[in-house]
C-alpha atoms as a PDB file:
ATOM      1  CA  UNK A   1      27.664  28.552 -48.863  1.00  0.00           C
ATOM      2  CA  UNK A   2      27.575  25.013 -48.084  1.00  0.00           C
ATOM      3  CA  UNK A   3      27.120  25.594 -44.151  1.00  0.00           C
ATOM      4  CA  UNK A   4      24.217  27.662 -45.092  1.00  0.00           C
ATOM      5  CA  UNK A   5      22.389  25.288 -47.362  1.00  0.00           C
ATOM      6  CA  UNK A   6      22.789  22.831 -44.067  1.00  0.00           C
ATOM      7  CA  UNK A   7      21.515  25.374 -41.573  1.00  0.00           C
ATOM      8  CA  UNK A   8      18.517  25.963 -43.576  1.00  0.00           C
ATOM      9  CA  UNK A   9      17.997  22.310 -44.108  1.00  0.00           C
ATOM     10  CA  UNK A  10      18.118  21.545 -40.235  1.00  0.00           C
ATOM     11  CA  UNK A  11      16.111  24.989 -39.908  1.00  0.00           C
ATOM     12  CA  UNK A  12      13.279  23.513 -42.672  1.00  0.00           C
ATOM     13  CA  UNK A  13      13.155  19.547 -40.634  1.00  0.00           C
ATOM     14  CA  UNK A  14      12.050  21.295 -37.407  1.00  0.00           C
ATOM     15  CA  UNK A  15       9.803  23.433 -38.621  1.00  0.00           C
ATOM     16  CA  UNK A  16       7.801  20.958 -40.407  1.00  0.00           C
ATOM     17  CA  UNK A  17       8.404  19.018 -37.088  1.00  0.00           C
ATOM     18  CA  UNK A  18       7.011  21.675 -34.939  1.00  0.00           C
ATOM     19  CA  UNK A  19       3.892  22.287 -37.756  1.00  0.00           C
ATOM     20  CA  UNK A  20       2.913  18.138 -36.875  1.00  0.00           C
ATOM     21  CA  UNK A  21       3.325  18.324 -33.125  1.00  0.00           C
ATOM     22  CA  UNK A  22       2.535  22.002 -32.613  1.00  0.00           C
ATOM     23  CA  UNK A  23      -0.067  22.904 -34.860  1.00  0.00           C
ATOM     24  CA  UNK A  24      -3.505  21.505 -35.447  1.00  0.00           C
ATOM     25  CA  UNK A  25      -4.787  23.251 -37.888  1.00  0.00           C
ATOM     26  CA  UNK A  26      -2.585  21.811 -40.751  1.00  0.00           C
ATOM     27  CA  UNK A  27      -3.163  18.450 -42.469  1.00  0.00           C
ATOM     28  CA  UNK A  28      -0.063  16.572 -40.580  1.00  0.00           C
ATOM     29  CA  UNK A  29      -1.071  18.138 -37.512  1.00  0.00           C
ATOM     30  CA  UNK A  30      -4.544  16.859 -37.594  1.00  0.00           C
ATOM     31  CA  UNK A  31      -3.783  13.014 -38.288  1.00  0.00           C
ATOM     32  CA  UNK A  32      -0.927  13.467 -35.774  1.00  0.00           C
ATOM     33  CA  UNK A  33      -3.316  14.508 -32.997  1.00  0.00           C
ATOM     34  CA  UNK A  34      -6.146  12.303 -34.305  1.00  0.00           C
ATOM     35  CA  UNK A  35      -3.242   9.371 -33.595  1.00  0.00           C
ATOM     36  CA  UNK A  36      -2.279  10.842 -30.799  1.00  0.00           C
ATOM     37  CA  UNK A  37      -5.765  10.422 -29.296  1.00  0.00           C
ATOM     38  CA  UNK A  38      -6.657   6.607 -29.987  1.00  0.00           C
ATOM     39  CA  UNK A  39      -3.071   6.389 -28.178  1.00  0.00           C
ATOM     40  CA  UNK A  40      -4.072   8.276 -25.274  1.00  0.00           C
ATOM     41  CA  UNK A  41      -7.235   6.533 -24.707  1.00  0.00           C
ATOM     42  CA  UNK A  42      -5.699   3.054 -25.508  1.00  0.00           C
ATOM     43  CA  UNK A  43      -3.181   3.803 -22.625  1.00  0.00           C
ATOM     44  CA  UNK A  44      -5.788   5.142 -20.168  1.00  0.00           C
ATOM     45  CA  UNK A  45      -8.177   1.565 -20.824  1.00  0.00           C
ATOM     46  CA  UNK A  46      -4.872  -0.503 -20.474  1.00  0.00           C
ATOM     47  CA  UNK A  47      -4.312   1.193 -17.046  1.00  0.00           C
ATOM     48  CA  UNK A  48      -7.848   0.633 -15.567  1.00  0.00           C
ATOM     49  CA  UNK A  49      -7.539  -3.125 -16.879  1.00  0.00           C
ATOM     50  CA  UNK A  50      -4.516  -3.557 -15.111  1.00  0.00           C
ATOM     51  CA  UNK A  51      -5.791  -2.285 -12.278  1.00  0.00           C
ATOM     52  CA  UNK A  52      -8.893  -5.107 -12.414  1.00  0.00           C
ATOM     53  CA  UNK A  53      -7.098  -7.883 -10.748  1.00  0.00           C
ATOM     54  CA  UNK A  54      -8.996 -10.397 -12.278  1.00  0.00           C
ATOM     55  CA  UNK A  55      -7.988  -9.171 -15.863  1.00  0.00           C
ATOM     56  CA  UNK A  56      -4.305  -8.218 -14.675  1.00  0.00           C
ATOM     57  CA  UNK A  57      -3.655 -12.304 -13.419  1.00  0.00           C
ATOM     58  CA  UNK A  58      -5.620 -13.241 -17.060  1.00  0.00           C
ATOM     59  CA  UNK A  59      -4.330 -10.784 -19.821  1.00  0.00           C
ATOM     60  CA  UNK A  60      -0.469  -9.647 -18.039  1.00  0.00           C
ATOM     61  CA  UNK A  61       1.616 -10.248 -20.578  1.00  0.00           C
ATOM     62  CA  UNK A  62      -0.333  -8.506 -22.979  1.00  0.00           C
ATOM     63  CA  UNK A  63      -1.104  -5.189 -20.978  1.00  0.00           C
ATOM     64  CA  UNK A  64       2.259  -5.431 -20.354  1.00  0.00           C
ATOM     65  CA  UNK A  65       3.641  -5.377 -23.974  1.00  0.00           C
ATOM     66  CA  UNK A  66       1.064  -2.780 -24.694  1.00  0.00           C
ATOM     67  CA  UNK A  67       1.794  -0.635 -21.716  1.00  0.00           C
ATOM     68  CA  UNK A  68       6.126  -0.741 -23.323  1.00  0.00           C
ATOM     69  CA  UNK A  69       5.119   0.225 -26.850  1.00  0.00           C
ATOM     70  CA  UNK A  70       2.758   3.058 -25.674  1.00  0.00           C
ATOM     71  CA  UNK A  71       5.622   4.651 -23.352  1.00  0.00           C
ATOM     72  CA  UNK A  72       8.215   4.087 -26.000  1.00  0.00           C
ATOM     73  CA  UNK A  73       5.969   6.057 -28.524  1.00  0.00           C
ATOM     74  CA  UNK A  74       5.600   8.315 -26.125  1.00  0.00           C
ATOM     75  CA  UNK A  75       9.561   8.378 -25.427  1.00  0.00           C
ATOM     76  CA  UNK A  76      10.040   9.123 -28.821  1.00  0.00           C
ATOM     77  CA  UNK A  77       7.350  11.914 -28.911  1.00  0.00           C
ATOM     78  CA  UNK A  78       8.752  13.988 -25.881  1.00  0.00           C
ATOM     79  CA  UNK A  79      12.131  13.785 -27.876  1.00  0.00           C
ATOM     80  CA  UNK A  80      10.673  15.272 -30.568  1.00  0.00           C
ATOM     81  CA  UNK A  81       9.299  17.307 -29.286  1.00  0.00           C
ATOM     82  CA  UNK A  82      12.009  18.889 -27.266  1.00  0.00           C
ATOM     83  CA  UNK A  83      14.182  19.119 -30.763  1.00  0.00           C
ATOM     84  CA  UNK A  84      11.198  20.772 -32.414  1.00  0.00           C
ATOM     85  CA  UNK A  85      11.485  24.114 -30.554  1.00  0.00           C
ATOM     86  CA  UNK A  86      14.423  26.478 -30.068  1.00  0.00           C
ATOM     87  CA  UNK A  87      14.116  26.843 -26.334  1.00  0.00           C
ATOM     88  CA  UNK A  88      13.858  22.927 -25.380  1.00  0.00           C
ATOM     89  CA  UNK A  89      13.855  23.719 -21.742  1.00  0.00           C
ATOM     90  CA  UNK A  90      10.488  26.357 -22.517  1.00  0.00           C
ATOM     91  CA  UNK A  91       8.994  23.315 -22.973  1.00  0.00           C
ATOM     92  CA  UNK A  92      10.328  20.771 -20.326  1.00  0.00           C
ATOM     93  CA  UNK A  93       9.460  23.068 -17.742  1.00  0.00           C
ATOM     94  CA  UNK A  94       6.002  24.165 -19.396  1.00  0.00           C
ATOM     95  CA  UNK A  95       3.053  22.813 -17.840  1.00  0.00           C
ATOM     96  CA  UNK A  96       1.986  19.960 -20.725  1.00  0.00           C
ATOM     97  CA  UNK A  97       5.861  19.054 -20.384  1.00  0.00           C
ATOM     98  CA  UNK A  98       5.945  18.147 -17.344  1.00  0.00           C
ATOM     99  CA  UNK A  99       2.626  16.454 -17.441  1.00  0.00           C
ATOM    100  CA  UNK A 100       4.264  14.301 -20.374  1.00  0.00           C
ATOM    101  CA  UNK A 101       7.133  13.550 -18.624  1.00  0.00           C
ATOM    102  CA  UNK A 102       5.454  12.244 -15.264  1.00  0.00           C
ATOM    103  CA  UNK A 103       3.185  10.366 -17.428  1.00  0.00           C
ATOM    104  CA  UNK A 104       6.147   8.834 -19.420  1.00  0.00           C
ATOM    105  CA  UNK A 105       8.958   7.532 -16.459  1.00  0.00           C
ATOM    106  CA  UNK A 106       6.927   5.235 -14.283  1.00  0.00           C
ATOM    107  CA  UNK A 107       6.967   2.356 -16.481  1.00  0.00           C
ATOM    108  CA  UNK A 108      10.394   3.056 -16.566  1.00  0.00           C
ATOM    109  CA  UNK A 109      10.916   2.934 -13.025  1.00  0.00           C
ATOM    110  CA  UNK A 110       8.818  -0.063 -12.376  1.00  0.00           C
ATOM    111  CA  UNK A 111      11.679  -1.927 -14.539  1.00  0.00           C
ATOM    112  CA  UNK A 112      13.941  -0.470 -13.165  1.00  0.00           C
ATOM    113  CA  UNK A 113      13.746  -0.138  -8.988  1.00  0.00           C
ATOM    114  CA  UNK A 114      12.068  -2.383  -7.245  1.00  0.00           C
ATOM    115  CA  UNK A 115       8.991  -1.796  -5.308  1.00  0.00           C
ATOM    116  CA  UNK A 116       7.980   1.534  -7.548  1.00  0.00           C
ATOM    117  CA  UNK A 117       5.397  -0.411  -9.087  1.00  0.00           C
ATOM    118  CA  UNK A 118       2.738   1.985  -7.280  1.00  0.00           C
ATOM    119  CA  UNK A 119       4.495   4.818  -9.394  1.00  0.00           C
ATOM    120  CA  UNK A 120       2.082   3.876 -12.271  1.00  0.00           C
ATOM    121  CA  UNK A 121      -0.826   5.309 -11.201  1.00  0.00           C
ATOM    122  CA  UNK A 122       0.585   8.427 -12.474  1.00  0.00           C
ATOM    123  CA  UNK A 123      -0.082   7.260 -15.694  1.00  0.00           C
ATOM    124  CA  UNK A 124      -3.577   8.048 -15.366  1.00  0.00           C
ATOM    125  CA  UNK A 125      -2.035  11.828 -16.408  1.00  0.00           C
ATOM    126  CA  UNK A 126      -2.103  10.928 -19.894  1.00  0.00           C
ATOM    127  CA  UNK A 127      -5.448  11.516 -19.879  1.00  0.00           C
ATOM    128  CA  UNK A 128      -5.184  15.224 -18.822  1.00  0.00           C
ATOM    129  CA  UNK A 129      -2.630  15.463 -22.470  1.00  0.00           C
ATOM    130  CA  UNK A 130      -6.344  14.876 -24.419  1.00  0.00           C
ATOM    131  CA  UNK A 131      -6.408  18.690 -23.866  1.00  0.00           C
ATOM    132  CA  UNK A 132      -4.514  19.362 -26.583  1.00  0.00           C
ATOM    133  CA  UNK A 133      -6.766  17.613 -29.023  1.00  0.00           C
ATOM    134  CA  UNK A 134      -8.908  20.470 -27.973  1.00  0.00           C
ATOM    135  CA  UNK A 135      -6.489  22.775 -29.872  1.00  0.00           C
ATOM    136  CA  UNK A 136      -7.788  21.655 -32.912  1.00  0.00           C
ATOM    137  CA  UNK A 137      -9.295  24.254 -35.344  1.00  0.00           C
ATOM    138  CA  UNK A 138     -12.973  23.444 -34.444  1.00  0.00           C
ATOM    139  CA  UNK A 139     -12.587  23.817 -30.881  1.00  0.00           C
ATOM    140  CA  UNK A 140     -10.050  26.576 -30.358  1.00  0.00           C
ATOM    141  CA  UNK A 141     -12.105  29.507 -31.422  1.00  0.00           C
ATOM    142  CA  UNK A 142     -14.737  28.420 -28.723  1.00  0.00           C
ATOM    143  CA  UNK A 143     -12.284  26.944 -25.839  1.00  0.00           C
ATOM    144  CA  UNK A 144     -10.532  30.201 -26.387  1.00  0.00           C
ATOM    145  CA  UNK A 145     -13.864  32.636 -25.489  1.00  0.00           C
ATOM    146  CA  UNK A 146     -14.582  30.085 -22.532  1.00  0.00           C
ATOM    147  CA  UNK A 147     -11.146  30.722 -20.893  1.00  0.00           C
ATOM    148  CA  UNK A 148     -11.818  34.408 -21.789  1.00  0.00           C
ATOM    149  CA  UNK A 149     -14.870  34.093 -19.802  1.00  0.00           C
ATOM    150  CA  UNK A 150     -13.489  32.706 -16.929  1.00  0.00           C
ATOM    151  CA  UNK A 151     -10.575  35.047 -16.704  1.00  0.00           C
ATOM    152  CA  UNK A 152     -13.104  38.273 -16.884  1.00  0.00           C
ATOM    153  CA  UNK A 153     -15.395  36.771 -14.073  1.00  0.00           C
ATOM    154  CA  UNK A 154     -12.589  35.496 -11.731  1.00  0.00           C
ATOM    155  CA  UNK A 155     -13.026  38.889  -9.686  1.00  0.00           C
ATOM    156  CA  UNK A 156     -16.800  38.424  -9.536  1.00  0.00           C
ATOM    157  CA  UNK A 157     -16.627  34.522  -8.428  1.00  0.00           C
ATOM    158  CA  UNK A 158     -14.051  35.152  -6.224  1.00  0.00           C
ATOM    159  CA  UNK A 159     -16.015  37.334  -4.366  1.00  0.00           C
ATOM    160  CA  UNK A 160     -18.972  35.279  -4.363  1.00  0.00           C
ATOM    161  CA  UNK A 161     -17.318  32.205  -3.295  1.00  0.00           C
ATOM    162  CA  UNK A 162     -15.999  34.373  -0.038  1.00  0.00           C
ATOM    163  CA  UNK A 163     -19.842  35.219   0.468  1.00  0.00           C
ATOM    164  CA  UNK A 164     -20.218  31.796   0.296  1.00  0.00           C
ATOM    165  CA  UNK A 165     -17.762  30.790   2.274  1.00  0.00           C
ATOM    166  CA  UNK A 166     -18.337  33.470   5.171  1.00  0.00           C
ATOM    167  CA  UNK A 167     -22.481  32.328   5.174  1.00  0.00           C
ATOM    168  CA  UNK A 168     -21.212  28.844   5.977  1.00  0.00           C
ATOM    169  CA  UNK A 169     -19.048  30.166   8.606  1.00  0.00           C
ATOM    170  CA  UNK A 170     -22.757  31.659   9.578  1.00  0.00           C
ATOM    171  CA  UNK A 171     -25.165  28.756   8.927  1.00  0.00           C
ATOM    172  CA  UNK A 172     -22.553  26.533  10.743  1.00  0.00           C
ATOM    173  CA  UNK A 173     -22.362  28.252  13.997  1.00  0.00           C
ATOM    174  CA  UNK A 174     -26.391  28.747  14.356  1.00  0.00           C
ATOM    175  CA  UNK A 175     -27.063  24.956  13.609  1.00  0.00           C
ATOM    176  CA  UNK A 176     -24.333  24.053  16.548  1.00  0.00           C
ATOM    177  CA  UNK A 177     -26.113  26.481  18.806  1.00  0.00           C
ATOM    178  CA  UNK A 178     -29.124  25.094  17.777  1.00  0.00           C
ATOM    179  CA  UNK A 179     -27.865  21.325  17.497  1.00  0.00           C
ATOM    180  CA  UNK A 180     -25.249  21.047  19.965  1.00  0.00           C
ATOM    181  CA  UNK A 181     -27.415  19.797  22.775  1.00  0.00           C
ATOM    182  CA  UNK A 182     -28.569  16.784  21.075  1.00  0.00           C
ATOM    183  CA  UNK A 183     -26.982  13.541  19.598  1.00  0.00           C
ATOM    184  CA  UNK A 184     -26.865  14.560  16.106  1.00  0.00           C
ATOM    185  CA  UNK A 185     -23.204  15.016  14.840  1.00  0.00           C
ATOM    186  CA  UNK A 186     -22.838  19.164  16.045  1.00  0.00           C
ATOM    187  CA  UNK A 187     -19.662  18.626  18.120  1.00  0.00           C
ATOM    188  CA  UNK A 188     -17.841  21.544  17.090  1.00  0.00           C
ATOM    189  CA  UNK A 189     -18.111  24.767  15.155  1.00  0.00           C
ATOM    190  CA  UNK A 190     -15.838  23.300  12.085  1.00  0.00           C
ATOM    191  CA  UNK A 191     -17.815  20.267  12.092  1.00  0.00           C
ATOM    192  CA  UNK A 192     -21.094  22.656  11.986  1.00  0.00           C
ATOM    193  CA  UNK A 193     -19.468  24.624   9.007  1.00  0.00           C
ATOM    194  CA  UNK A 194     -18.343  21.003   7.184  1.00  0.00           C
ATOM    195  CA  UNK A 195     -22.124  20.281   7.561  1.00  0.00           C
ATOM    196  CA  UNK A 196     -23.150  23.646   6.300  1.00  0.00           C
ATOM    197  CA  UNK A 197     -20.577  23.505   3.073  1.00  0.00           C
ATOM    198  CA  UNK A 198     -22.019  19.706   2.248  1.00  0.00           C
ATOM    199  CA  UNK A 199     -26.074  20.607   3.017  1.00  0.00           C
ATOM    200  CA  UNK A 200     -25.249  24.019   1.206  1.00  0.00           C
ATOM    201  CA  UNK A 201     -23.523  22.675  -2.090  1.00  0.00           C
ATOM    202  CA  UNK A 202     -26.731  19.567  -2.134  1.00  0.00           C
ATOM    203  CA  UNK A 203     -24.117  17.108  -1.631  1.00  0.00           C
ATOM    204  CA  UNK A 204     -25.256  15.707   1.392  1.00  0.00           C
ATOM    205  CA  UNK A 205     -23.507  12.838   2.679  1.00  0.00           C
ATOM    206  CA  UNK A 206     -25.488  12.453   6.166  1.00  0.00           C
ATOM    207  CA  UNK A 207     -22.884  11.506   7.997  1.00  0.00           C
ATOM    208  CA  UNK A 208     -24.463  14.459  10.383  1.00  0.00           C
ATOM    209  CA  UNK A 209     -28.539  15.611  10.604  1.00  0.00           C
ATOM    210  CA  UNK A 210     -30.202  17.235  12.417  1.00  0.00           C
ATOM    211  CA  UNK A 211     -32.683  16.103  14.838  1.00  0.00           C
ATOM    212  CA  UNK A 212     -34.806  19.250  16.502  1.00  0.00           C
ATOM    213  CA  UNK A 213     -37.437  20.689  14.782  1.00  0.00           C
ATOM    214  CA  UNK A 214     -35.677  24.200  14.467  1.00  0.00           C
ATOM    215  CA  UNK A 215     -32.405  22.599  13.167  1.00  0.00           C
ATOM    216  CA  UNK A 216     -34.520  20.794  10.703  1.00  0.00           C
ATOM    217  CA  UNK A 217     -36.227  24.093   9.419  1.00  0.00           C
ATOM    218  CA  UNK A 218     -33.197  26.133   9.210  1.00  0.00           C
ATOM    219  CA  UNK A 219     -31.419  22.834   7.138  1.00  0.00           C
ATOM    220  CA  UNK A 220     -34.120  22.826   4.415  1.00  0.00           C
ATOM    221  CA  UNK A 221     -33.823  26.560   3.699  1.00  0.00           C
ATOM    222  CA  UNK A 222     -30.602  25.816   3.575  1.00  0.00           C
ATOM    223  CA  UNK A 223     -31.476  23.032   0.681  1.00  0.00           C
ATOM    224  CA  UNK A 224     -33.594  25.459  -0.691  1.00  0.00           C
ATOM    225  CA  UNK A 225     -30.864  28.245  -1.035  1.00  0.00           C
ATOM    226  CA  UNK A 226     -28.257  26.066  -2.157  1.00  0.00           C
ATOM    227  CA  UNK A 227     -29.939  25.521  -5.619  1.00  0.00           C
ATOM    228  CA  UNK A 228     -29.996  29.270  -6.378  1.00  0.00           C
ATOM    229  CA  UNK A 229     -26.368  29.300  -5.050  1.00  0.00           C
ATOM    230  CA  UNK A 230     -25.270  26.657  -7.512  1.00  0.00           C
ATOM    231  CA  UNK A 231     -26.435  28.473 -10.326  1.00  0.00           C
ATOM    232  CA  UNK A 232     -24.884  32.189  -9.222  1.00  0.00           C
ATOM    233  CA  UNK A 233     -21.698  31.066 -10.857  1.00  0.00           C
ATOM    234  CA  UNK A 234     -22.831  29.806 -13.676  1.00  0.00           C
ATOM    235  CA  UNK A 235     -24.516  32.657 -14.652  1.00  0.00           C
ATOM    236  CA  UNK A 236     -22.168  35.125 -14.078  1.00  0.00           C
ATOM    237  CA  UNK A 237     -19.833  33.254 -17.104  1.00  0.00           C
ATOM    238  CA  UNK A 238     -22.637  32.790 -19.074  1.00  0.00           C
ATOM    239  CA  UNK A 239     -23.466  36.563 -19.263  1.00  0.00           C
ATOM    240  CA  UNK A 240     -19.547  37.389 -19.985  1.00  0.00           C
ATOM    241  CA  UNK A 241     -19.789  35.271 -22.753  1.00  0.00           C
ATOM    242  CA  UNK A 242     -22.759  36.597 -23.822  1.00  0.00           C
ATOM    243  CA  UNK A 243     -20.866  39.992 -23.684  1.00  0.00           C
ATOM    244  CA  UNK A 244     -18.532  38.748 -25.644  1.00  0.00           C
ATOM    245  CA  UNK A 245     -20.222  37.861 -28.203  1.00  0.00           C
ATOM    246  CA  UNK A 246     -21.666  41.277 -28.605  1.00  0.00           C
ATOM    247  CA  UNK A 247     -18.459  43.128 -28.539  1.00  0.00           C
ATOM    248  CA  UNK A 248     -17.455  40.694 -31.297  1.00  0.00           C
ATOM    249  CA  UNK A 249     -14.106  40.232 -30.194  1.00  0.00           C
ATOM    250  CA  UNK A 250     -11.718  38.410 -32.082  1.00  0.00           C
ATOM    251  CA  UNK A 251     -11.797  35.148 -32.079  1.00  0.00           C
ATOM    252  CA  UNK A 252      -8.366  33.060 -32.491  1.00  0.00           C
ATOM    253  CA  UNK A 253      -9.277  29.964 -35.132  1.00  0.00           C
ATOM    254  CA  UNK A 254      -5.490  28.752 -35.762  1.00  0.00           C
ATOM    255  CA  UNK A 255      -2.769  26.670 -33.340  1.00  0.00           C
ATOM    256  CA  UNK A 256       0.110  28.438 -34.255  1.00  0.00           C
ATOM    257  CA  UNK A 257       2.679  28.005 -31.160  1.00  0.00           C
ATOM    258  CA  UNK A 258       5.391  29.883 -31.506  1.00  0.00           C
ATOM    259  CA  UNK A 259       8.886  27.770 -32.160  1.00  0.00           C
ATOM    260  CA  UNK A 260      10.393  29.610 -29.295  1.00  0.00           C
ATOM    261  CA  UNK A 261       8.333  31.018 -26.302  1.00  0.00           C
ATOM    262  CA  UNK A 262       5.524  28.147 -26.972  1.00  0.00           C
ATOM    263  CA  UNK A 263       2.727  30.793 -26.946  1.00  0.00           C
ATOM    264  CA  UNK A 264      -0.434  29.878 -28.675  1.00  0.00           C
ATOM    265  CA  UNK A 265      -3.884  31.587 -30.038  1.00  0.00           C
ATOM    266  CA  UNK A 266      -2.067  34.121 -32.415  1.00  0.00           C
ATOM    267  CA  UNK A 267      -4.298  35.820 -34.662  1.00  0.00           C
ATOM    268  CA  UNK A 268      -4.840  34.412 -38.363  1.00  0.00           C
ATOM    269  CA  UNK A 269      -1.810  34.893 -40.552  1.00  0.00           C
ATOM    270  CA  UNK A 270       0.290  36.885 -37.873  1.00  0.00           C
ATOM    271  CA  UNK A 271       4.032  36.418 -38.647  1.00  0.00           C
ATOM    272  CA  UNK A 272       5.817  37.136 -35.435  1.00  0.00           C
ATOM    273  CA  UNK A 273       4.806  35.791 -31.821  1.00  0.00           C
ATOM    274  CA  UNK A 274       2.638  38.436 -30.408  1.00  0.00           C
ATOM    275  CA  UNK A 275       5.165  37.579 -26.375  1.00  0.00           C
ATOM    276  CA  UNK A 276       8.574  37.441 -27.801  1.00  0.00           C
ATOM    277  CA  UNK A 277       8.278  38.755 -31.342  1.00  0.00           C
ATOM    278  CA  UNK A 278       9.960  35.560 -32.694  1.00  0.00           C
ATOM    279  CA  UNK A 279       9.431  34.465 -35.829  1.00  0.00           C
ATOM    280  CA  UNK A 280       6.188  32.115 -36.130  1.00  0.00           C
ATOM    281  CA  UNK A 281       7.439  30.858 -39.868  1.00  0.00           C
ATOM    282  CA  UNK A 282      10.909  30.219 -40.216  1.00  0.00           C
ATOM    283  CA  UNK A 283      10.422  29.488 -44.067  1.00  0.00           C
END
């Protein structure tokens, strides 16, 4: 009986662990991600200052300091996190784990070997773990349609970017049939079709132009084209979401993660984990 009453008391710690470091939607969760946020962007502005060299020589001991407490709270955080779920290695070897990791061990490394102080430019990850502020409950309904989106019009922009693709191919070989005579850039085929995919997408660096009057004409319908290009994709998701929204399909509001797969977006008040059938509540 006693064993029990201890199993259920380790069993009720990490779930109310998981709820603060898992879940957004619940009071803890909320001021733990709020936190979680002024520490992210504190460590991201410490990095660019360091990497001033002006402020670096003036302020080093403090960015320094700084820099240690952030990636010990951070330490501590992975930790936790790894105890919180029943599968620990789900999450090392889940994408946001690994992302926390590699933003965690190069200050680490910098005290430790010698000449890895380069290492902490991977630091700058941290900013990519603001995503999961975006799992909280105002957002995830929303973010969660987007992604939808995107998934149900990968087949359609897949096929447009080969279009796209292949008409550079195109647009590249006539302008260095057209071009290649003259001292304007055209020495090859693949430099033709760089030109093509940088005129096409408006970037346009200039590194190569065009000089004949032909070459010139066929560049500005290119211009002209790549404007309605742009905006193909674009409204391809746009008019999947608007489907969406007219098949009013469900829309996931909560950031339950289950304990021991990690999946997230289950519907409102579901009690097992729609991938493994876990149990989302061990209470």
């Amino acid at each position: 009986m006693e064993d029990k009453n201890i199993n259920n008391g380790n069993t009720n710690w990490r779930h109310k662990l998981h709820e603060i470091l898992y879940e957004a939607d619940t009071p803890k969760g909320k001021v733990f991600n709020i936190g979680l946020f002024i520490v992210i962007i504190a460590s991201i502005i410490f990095v660019m200052l360091e990497s001033i060299q002006e402020i670096d020589e003036k302020y080093h001991n403090f960015l320094n300091i700084a820099e240690w407490i952030i990636t010990i709270l951070f330490t501590i955080e992975y930790i936790a996190r790894v105890v919180a779920v029943k599968k620990p290695l789900k999450y090392i070897f889940s994408f946001y784990g690994i992302i926390d990791l590699l933003s965690t061990i190069p200050k680490y490394l910098s005290f430790f070997l010698v000449g890895s102080h380069s290492l902490v430019a991977l630091r700058a990850l941290r900013l990519m773990r603001i995503f999961r502020i975006l799992k909280l409950a105002r957002f995830i309904g929303e973010s969660t349609n987007l992604i939808r989106a995107f998934k149900l019009s990968r087949a359609k922009i897949s096929v447009f970017i080969l279009f796209v693709f292949i008409l550079c191919i195109i647009l590249g070989t006539i302008m260095y049939l057209v071009e290649s005579g003259e001292d304007s850039g055209f020495t090859s085929i693949p430099r033709s079709v760089y030109w093509a995919i940088v005129t096409l997408t408006t970037v346009g660096y200039g590194d190569i132009a065009p000089i004949t009057a032909l070459g010139q004409f066929i560049s500005s319908f290119i211009m002209l084209m790549g404007y309605a290009i742009i905006a193909v994709p674009t409204g391809i998701v746009s008019a999947e979401v608007s489907a969406m929204s007219k098949r009013n399909r469900d829309s996931y509001t909560n950031t339950q993660a289950c304990p021991s797969c990690m999946a997230i977006y289950h519907k409102d008040n579901a009690d097992y984990c729609y991938k493994c059938g876990e149990a989302l509540n061990d209470e």
